[in-house]
C-alpha atoms as a PDB file:
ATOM      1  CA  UNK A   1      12.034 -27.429 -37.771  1.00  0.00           C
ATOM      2  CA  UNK A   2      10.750 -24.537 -35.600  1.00  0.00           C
ATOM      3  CA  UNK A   3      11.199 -24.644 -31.795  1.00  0.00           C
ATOM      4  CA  UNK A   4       8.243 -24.756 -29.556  1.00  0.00           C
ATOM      5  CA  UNK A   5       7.050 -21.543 -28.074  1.00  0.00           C
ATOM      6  CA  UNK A   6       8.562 -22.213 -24.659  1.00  0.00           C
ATOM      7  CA  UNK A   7      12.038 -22.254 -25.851  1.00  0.00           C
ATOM      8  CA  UNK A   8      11.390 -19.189 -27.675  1.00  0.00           C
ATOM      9  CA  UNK A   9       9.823 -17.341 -24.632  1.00  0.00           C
ATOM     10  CA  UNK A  10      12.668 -18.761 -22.705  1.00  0.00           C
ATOM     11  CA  UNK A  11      15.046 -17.826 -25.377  1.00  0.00           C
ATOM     12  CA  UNK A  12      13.508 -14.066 -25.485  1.00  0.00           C
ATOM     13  CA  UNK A  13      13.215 -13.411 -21.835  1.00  0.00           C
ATOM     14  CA  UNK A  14      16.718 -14.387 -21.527  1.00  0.00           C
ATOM     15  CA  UNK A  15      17.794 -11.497 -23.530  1.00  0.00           C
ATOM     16  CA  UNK A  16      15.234  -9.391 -22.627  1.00  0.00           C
ATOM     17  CA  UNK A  17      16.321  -9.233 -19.047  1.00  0.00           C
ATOM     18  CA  UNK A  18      20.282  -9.200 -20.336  1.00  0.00           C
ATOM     19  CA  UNK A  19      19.324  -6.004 -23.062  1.00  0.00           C
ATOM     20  CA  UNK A  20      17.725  -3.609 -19.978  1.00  0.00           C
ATOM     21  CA  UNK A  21      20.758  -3.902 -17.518  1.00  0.00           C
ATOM     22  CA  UNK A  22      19.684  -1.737 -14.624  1.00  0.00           C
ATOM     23  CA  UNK A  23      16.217  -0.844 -16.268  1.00  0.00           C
ATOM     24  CA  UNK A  24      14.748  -4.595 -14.896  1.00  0.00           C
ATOM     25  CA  UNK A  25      12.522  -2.781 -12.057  1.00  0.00           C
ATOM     26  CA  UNK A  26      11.071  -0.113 -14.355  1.00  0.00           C
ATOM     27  CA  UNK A  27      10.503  -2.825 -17.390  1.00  0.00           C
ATOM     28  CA  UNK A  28       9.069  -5.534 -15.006  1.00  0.00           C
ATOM     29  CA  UNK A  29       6.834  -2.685 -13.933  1.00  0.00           C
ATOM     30  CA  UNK A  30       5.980  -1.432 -17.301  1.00  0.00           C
ATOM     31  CA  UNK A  31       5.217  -4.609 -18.546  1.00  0.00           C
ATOM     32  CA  UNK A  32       2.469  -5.515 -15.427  1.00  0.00           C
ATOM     33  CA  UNK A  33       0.775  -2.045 -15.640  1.00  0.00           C
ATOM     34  CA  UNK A  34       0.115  -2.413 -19.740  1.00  0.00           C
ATOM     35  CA  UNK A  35      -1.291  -6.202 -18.792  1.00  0.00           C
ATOM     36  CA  UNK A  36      -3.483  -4.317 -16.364  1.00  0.00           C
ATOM     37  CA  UNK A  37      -4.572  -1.810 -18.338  1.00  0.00           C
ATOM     38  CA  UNK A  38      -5.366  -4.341 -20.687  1.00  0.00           C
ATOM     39  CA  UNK A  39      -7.355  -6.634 -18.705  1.00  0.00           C
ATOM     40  CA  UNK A  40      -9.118  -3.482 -17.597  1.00  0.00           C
ATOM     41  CA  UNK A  41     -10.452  -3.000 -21.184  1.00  0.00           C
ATOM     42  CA  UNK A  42     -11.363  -6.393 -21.242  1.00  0.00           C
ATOM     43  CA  UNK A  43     -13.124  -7.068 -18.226  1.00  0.00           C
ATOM     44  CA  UNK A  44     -14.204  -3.544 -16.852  1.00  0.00           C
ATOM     45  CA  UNK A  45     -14.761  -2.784 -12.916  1.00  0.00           C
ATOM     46  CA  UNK A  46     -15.326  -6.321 -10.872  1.00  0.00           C
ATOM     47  CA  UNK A  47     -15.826  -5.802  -7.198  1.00  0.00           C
ATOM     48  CA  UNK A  48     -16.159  -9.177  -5.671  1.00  0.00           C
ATOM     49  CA  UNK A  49     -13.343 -10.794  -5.024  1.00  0.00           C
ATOM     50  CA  UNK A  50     -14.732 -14.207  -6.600  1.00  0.00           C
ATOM     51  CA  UNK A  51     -15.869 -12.816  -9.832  1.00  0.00           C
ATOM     52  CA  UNK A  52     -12.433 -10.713 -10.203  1.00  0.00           C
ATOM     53  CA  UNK A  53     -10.437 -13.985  -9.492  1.00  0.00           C
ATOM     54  CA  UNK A  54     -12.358 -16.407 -12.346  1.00  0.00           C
ATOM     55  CA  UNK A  55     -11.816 -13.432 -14.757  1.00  0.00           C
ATOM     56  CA  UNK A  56      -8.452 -12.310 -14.059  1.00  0.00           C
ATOM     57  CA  UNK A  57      -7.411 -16.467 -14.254  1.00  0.00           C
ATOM     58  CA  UNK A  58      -8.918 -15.971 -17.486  1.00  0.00           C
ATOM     59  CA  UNK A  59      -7.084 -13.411 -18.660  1.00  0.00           C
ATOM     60  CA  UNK A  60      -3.881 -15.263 -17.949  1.00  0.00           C
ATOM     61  CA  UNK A  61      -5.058 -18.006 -19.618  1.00  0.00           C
ATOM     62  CA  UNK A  62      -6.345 -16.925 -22.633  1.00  0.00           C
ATOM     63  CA  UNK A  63      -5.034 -13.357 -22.974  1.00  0.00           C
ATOM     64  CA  UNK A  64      -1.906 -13.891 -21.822  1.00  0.00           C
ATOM     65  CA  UNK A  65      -1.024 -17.669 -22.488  1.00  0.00           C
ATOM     66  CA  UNK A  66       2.196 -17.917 -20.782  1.00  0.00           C
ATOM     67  CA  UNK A  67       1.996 -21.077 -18.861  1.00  0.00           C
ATOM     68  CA  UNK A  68       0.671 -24.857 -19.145  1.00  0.00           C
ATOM     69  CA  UNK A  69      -2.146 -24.262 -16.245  1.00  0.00           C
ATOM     70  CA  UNK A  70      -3.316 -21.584 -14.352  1.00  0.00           C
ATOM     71  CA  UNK A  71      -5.925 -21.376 -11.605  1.00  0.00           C
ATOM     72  CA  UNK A  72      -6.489 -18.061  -9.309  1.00  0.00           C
ATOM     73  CA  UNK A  73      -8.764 -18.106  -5.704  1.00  0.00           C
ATOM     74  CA  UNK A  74      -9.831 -15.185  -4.547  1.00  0.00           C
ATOM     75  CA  UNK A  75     -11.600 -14.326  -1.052  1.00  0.00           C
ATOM     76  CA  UNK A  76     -11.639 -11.316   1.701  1.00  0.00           C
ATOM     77  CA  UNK A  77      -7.731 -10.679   2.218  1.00  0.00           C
ATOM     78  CA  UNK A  78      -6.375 -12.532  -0.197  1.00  0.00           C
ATOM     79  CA  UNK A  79      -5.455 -13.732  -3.971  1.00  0.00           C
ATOM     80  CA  UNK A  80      -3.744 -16.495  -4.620  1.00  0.00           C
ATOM     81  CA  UNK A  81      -2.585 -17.208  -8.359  1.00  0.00           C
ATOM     82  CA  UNK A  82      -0.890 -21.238  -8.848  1.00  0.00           C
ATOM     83  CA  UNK A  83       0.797 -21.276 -11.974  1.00  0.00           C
ATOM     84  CA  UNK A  84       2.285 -24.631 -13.297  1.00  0.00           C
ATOM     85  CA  UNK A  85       4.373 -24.751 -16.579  1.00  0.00           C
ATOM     86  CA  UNK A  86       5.405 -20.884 -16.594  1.00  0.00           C
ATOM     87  CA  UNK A  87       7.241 -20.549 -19.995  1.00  0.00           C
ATOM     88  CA  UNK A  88       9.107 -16.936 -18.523  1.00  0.00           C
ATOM     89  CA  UNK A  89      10.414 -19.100 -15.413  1.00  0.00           C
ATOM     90  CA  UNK A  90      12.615 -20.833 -17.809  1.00  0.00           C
ATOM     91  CA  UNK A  91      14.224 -18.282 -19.007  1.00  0.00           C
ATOM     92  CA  UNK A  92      14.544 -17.062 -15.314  1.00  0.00           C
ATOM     93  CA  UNK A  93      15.760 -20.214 -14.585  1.00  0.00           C
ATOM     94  CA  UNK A  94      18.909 -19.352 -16.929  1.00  0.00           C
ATOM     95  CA  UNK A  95      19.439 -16.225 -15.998  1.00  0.00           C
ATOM     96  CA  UNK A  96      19.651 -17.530 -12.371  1.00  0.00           C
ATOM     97  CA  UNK A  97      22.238 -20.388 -13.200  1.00  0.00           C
ATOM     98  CA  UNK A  98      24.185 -17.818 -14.247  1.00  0.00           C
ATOM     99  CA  UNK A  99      24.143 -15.269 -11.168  1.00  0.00           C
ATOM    100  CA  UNK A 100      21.915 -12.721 -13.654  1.00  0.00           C
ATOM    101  CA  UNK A 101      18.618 -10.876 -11.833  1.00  0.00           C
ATOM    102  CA  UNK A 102      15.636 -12.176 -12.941  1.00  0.00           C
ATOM    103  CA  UNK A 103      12.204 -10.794 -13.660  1.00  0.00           C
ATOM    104  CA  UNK A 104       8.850 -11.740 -13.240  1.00  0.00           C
ATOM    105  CA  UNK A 105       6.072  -9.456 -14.431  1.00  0.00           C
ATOM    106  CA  UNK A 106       3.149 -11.291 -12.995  1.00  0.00           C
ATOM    107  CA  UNK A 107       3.629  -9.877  -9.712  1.00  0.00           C
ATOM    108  CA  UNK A 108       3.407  -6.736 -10.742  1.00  0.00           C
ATOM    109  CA  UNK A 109      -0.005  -7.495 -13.337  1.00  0.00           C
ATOM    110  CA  UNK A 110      -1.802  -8.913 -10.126  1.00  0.00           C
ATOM    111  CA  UNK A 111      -0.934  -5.655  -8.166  1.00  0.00           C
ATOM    112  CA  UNK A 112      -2.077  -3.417 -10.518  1.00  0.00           C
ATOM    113  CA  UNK A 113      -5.211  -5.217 -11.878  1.00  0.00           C
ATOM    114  CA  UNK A 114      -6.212  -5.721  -8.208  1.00  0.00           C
ATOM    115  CA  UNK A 115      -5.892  -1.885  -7.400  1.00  0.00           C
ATOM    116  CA  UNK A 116      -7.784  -0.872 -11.147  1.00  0.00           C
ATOM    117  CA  UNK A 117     -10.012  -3.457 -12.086  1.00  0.00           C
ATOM    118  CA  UNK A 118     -10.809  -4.328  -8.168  1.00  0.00           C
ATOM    119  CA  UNK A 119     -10.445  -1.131  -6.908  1.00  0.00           C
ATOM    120  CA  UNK A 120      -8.372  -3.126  -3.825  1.00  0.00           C
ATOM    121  CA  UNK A 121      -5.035  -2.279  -1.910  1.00  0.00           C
ATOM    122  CA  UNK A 122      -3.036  -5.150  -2.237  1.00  0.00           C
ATOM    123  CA  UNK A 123       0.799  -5.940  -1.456  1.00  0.00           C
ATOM    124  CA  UNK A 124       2.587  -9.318  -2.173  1.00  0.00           C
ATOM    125  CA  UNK A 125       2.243 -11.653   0.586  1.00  0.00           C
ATOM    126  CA  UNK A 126       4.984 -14.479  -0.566  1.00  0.00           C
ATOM    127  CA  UNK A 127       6.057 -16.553  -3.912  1.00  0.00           C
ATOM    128  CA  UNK A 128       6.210 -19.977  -3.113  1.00  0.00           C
ATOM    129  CA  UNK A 129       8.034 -22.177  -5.605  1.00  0.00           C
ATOM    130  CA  UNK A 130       6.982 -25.789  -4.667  1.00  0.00           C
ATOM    131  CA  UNK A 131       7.945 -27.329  -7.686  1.00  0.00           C
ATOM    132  CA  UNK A 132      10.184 -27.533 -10.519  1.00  0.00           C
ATOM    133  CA  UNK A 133      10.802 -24.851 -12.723  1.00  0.00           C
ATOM    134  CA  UNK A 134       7.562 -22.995 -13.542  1.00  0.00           C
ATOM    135  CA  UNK A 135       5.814 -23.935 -10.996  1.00  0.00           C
ATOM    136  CA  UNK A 136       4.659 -21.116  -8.438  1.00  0.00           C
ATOM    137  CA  UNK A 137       1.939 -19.653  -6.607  1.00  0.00           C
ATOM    138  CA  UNK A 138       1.525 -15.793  -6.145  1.00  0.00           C
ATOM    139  CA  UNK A 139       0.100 -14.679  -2.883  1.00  0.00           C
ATOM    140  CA  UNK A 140      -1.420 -11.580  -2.631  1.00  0.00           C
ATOM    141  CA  UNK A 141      -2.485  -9.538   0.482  1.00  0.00           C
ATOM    142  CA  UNK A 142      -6.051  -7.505  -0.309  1.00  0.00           C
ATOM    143  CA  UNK A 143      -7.641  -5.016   1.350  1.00  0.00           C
ATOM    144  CA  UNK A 144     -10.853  -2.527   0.038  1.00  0.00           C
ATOM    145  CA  UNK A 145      -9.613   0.223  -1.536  1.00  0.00           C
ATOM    146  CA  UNK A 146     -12.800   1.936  -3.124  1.00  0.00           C
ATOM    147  CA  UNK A 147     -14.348   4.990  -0.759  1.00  0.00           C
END
């Protein structure tokens, strides 16, 4: 019997995060400028905020797949990305229980996709983690970047 994908993304994040030792920050970062890149290809330029949050929240959910439910808002200032059933938080979760760093390459995906695909400067605002594990929401800071 096979396990479900969850335990296997828990399961490979886990050792992810344990093989790159003191590589996490340029790995995490890696890992959110190829997603941009890629959602680049996929969606092309979006300038309004609205637009750019229904198809990055796409992205995640189709593209990417890593969670139960996803759902991203988007206005003047801000982005805000609620993610419920994260599959990589679990594995976070373990490396936590154990005193390991974590890593969570969302943060940097919304960064760079907001400064390529939305031409904005944006910083992150907060992660609130209201929930149980793999529950979060992202909160972005945005401000026009395009001349």
């Amino acid at each position: 019997m096979s396990e479900s994908p969850r335990e296997f993304i828990k399961r490979y994040h886990y050792a992810l995060v344990k093989g790159v030792g003191d590589r996490l920050e340029n790995l995490k970062s890696r890992i959110g400028s190829t997603w941009a890149e890629e959602f680049l290809r996929k969606s092309g330029n979006i300038d309004e905020m609205s637009d750019f949050a229904a198809a990055y929240e796409d992205f995640l959910r189709r593209e990417l797949n890593f969670c139960e439910d996803v759902k991203v808002e988007g206005s003047d200032g801000e982005l805000m990305v609620d993610i419920k059933g994260c599959h990589i938080c679990f594995g976070n979760d373990e490396l936590r229980k154990e005193g390991s760093p974590t890593m969570c390459p969302l943060i940097p995906t919304g960064l760079f996709s907001l400064r390529r695909v939305a031409g904005k400067n944006a910083s992150l605002a907060r992660v609130d983690k209201p929930g149980p594990v793999g529950e979060c929401r992202i909160v972005y800071q945005v401000k026009d970047g395009r001349s």
